[in-house]
Every structure is written in structure tokens, then in C-alpha cells.
Protein backbone atom coordinates (compact mmCIF):
# COMPACT_ATOMS: atom_id res chain seq x y z
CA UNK A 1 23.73 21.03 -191.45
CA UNK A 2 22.77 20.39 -194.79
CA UNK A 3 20.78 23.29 -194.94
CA UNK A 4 23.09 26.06 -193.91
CA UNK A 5 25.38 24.40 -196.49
CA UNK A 6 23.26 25.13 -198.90
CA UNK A 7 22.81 28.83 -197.78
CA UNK A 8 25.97 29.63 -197.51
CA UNK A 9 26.88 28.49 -201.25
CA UNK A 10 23.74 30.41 -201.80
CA UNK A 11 25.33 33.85 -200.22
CA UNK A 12 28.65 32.82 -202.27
CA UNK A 13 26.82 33.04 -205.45
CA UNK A 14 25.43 36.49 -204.93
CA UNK A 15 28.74 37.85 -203.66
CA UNK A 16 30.83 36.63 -206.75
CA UNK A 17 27.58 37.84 -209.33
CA UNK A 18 27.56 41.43 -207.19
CA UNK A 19 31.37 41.30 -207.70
CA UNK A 20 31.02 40.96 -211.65
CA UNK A 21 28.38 43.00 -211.92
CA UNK A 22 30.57 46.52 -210.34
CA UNK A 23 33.46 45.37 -213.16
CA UNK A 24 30.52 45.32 -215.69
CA UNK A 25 29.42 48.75 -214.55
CA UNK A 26 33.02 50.39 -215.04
CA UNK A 27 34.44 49.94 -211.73
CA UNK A 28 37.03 48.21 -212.64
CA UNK A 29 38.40 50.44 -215.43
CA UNK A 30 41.83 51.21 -214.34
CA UNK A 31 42.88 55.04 -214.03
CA UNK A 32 45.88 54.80 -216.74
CA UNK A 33 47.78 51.70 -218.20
CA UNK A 34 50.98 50.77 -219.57
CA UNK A 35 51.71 50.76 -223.56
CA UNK A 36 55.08 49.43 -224.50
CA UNK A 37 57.18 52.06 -226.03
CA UNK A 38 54.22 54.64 -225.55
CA UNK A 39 54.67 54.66 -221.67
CA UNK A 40 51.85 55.40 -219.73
CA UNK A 41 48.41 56.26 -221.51
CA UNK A 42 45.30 57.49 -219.91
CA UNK A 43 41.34 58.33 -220.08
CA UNK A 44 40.26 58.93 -222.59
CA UNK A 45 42.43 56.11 -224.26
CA UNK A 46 41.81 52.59 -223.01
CA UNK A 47 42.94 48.84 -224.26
CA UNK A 48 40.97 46.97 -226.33
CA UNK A 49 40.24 44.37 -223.63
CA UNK A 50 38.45 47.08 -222.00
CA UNK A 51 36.88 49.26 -225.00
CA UNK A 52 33.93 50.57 -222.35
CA UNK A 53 36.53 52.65 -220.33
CA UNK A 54 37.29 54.92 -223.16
CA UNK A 55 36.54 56.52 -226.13
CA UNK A 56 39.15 54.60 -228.29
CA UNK A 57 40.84 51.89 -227.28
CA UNK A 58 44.59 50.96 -228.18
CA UNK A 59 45.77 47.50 -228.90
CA UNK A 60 49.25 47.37 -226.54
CA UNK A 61 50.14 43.83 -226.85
CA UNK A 62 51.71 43.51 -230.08
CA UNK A 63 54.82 45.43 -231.18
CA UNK A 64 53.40 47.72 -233.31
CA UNK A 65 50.54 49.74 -231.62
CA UNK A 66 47.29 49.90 -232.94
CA UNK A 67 43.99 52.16 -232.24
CA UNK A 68 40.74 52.13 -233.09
CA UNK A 69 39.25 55.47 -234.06
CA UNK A 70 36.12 55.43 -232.01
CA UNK A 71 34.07 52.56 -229.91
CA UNK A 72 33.29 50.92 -233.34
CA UNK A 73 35.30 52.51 -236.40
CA UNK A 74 38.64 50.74 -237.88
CA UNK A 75 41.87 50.30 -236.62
CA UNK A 76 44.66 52.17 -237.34
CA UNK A 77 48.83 52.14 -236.93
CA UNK A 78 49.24 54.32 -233.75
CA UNK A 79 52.98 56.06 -234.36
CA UNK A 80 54.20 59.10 -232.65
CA UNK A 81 52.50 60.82 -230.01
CA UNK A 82 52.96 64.63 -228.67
CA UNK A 83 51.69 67.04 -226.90
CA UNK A 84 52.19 64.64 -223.45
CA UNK A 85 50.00 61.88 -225.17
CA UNK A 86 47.21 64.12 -226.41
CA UNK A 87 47.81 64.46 -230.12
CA UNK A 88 49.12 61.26 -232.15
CA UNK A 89 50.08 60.32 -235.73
CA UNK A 90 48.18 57.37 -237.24
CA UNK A 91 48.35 55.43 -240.43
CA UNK A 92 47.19 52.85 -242.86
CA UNK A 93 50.10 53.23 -245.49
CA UNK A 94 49.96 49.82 -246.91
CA UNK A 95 45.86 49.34 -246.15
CA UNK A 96 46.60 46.78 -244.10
CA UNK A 97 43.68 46.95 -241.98
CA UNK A 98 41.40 47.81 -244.97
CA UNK A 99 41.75 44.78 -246.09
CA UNK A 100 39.97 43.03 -243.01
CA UNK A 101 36.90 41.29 -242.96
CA UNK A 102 35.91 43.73 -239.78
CA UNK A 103 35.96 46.77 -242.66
CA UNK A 104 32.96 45.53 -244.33
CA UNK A 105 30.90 47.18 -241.79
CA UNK A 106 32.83 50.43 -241.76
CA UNK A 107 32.18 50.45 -245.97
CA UNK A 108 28.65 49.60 -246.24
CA UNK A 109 27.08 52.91 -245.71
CA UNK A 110 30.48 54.74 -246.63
CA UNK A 111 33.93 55.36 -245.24
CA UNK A 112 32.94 57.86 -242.35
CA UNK A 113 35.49 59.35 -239.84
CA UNK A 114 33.34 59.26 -236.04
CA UNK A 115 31.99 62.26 -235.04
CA UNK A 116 33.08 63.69 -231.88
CA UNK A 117 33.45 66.49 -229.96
CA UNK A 118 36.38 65.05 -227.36
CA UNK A 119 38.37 64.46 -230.14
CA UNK A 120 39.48 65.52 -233.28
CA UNK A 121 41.05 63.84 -236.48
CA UNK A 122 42.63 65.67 -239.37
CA UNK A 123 43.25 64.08 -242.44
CA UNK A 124 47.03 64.10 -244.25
CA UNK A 125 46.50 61.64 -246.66
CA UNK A 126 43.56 60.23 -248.27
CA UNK A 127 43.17 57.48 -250.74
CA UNK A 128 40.57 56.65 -253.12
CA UNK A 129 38.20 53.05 -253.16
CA UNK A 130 35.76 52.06 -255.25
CA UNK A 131 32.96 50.15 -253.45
CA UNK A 132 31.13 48.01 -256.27
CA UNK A 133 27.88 45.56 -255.89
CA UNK A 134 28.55 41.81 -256.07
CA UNK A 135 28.48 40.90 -259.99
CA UNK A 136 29.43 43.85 -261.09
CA UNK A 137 31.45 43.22 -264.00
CA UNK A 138 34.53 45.44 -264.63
CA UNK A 139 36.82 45.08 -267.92
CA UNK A 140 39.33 42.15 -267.92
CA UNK A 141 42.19 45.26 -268.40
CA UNK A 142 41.17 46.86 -264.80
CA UNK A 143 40.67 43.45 -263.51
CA UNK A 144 44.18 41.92 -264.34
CA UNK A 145 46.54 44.18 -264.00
CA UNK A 146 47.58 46.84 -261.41
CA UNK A 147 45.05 49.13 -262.82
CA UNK A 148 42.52 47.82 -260.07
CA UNK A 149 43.01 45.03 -257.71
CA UNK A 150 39.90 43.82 -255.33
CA UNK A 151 41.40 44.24 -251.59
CA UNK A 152 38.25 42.79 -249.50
CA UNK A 153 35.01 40.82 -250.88
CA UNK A 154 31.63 41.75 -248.48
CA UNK A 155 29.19 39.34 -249.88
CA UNK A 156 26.64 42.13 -251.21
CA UNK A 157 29.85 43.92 -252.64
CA UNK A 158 33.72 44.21 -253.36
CA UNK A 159 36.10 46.91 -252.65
CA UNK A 160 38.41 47.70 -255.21
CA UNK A 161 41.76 49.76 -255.16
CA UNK A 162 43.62 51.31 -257.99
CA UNK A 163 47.30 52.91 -257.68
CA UNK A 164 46.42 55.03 -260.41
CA UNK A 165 45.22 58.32 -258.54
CA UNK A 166 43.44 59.14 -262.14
CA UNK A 167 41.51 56.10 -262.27
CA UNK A 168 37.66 56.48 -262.79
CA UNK A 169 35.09 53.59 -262.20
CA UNK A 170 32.75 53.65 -265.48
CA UNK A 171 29.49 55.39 -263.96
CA UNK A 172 27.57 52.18 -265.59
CA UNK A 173 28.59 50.05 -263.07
CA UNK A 174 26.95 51.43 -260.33
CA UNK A 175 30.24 51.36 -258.21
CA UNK A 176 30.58 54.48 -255.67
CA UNK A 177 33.86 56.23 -254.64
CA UNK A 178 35.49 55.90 -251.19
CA UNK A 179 37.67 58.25 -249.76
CA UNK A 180 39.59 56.55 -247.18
CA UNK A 181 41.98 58.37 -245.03
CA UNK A 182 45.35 56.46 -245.05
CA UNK A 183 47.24 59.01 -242.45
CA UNK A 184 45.82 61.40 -240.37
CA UNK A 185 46.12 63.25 -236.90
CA UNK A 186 44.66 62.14 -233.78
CA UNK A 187 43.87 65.11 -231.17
CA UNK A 188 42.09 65.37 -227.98
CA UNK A 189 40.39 68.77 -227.76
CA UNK A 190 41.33 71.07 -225.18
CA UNK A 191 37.65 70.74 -224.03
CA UNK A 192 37.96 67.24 -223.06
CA UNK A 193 41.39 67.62 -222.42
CA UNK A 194 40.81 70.06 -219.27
CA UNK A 195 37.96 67.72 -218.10
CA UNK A 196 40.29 64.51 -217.78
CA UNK A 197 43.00 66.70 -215.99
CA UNK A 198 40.34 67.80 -213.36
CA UNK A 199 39.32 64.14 -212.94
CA UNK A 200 36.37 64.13 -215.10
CA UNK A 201 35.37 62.04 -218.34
CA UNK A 202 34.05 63.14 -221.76
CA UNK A 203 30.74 62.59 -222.97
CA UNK A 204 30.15 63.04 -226.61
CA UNK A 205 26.22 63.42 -226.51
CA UNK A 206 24.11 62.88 -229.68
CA UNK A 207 23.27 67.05 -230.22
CA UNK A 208 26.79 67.67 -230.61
CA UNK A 209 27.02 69.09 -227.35
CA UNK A 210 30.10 67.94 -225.09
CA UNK A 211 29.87 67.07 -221.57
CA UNK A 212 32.28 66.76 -219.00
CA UNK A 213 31.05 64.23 -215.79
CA UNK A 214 33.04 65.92 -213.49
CA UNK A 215 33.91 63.07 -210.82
CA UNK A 216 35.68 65.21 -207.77
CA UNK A 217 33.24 68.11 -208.00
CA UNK A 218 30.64 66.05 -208.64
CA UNK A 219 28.70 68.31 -211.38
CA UNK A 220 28.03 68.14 -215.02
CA UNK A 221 30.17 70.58 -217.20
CA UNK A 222 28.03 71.14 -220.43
CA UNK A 223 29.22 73.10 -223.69
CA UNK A 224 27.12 74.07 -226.99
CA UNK A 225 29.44 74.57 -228.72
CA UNK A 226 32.42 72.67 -227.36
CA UNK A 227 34.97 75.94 -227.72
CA UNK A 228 31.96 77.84 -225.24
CA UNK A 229 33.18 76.47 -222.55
CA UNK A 230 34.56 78.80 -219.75
């Protein structure tokens, strides 16, 4: 008795392990979900509880709506959307999110929008940053007034700010510039835009080449460039 106890918590196990391991895999990514005032969003958007479903995922618990441009780049306000969910205004107006520890990452090799040929970002506003290593020492003037204000300390180095669109880092500080978008447009391309309508998913591959893994005909859809596509 004792022994088929034990083999039947056995077979248990492997059925709940089995069970995690299709959610791991992606089975368990849902086909759309809801987001608040947004309504109903779908591939290739996904909710940050489930970043590995899409190609950016959207943060649709709190009241204002957040995205995050790419599986790894910063977050951003998500605003108005058009074009039946395909194109959408985001922002960063008061560099809110610059300010995070997160954006340390994102500024230690340089501000960088992701590179992608599912979809496509155009820049409306951009602001400059100076990005300066730790010690550097600046003059008490830029330091203490609204001039230049640190917004985020990295350990190695500091990010600095200035209101003053004319403002110029002295080049013997070894400081470098960083152009940080602070509104821009979010757009799927029509090339992955045409793939998620026919029930496929994008595939941003490392050539540049896009790739569409087209689920109900079962094929591969591949374009060099991504407008060659028939």
C-alpha cells in the first residue's frame, strides 16, 4: 500500500512539473488581454507579468498606462493609441522614469532606441543628458542652481539634466551627451502588422531580416528587407 502511495505522489509530481513547464514554453500566453481605458490589446503587445509573449509589454494595472519599448529598454507613459491599436503616443514629459534606478542600465553604453524591424519609433521630442563619471567635479554654479541638477546616481557615474537647452558640459570633464527621447511615436509596421492578422508572430532576427512564424499555415514568412515582402 505504501508503495503505490508513493508512486502515485510520484506521477503527481511529474504531471504538475509537465504542467509548468508548457506555461514556461509560451503556452499559456493568452491571445489578447484587457487594458483599462485602452480596451482590448493584442500580439505583439503583452503585460508585463508576461514580457515573453510579446515584443513590449504594457503595464495595465495602474491608472496611467505604461510600456516598455522593447523586452529590456525603459518604460514609457503609453497615451493615445490609433490606427485600431497599432500606432501609439508615448512620453516621458517630466523624466519620470529616467530617474529610476532600472535606467542605469539603459545609460551605460548610451541612450539607444531598440532596433527592430516589427516596430517602429519616431522621435517628437528629444532632450539632452549629460552622463558624467563618479567624481567628476562640476562648478558649484551648475551644481546649485537650476543650471544642472543630478536626476539618477549609477555608482560608476551620475546623470545630470539641465533646463537650459544651450547648456554645454566643459569637454574637461570627460562627461558625454545623451539624447534622450522624451515623446515619441510607437508604430507596428505593416510587415508585422499583416503577420499578426493572419495568426502569425514577429520575429525580429539579428541580420535585420523580419520573420513572420506563420501559425495557421504553418510556414516561415521571411523578408530582407522588411518592405520586400509580397
Amino acid at each position: 500500500m505504501a508503495s503505490a502511495s508513493i508512486g502515485l505522489i510520484f506521477l503527481m509530481s511529474n504531471f504538475v512539473l509537465l504542467l509548468s513547464a508548457q506555461e514556461q514554453q509560451g503556452q499559456a500566453c493568452p491571445s489578447s488581454f484587457q487594458c483599462g481605458s485602452l480596451g482590448l490589446l493584442s500580439y505583439p503587445f503583452t503585460t508585463d507579468f508576461q514580457p515573453h509573449c510579446g515584443l513590449c509589454a504594457i503595464n495595465c494595472t495602474e491608472p496611467e498606462k505604461t510600456i516598455r519599448l522593447g523586452r529590456h529598454g525603459p518604460w514609457y507613459n503609453l497615451n493615445y493609441s490609433f490606427s485600431d491599436d497599432k500606432v501609439f503616443l508615448v512620453d516621458d514629459w517630466s523624466l519620470f522614469h529616467a530617474v529610476n534606478p532600472d535606467m542605469c542600465n539603459v545609460f551605460g553604453e548610451g541612450f539607444r532606441l531598440p532596433r527592430s524591424s516589427s516596430i517602429s519609433f519616431t522621435v517628437l521630442i528629444i532632450e539632452t543628458m549629460w552622463r558624467c563619471p563618479n567624481g567628476t567635479r562640476l562648478s558649484p554654479e551648475n551644481e546649485n542652481n537650476n543650471t544642472l541638477r543630478r536626476i539618477i546616481g549609477c555608482g560608476r557615474f551620475n546623470v545630470y539634466h539641465s533646463h537650459d537647452s544651450e547648456f554645454t558640459v566643459p569637454n574637461n570633464t570627460k562627461c558625454s551627451r545623451i539624447q534622450y527621447p522624451k515623446a515619441l511615436v510607437l508604430e507596428v509596421t505593416s510587415e508585422c502588422s499583416r503577420c499578426t492578422t493572419e495568426g502569425g508572430r514577429c520575429q525580429d532576427l539579428s541580420n535585420g531580416e523580419f520573420k513572420c512564424d506563420d501559425k495557421k499555415k504553418g510556414t516561415l514568412i521571411t523578408c530582407f528587407p522588411p518592405n520586400r515582402c509580397l
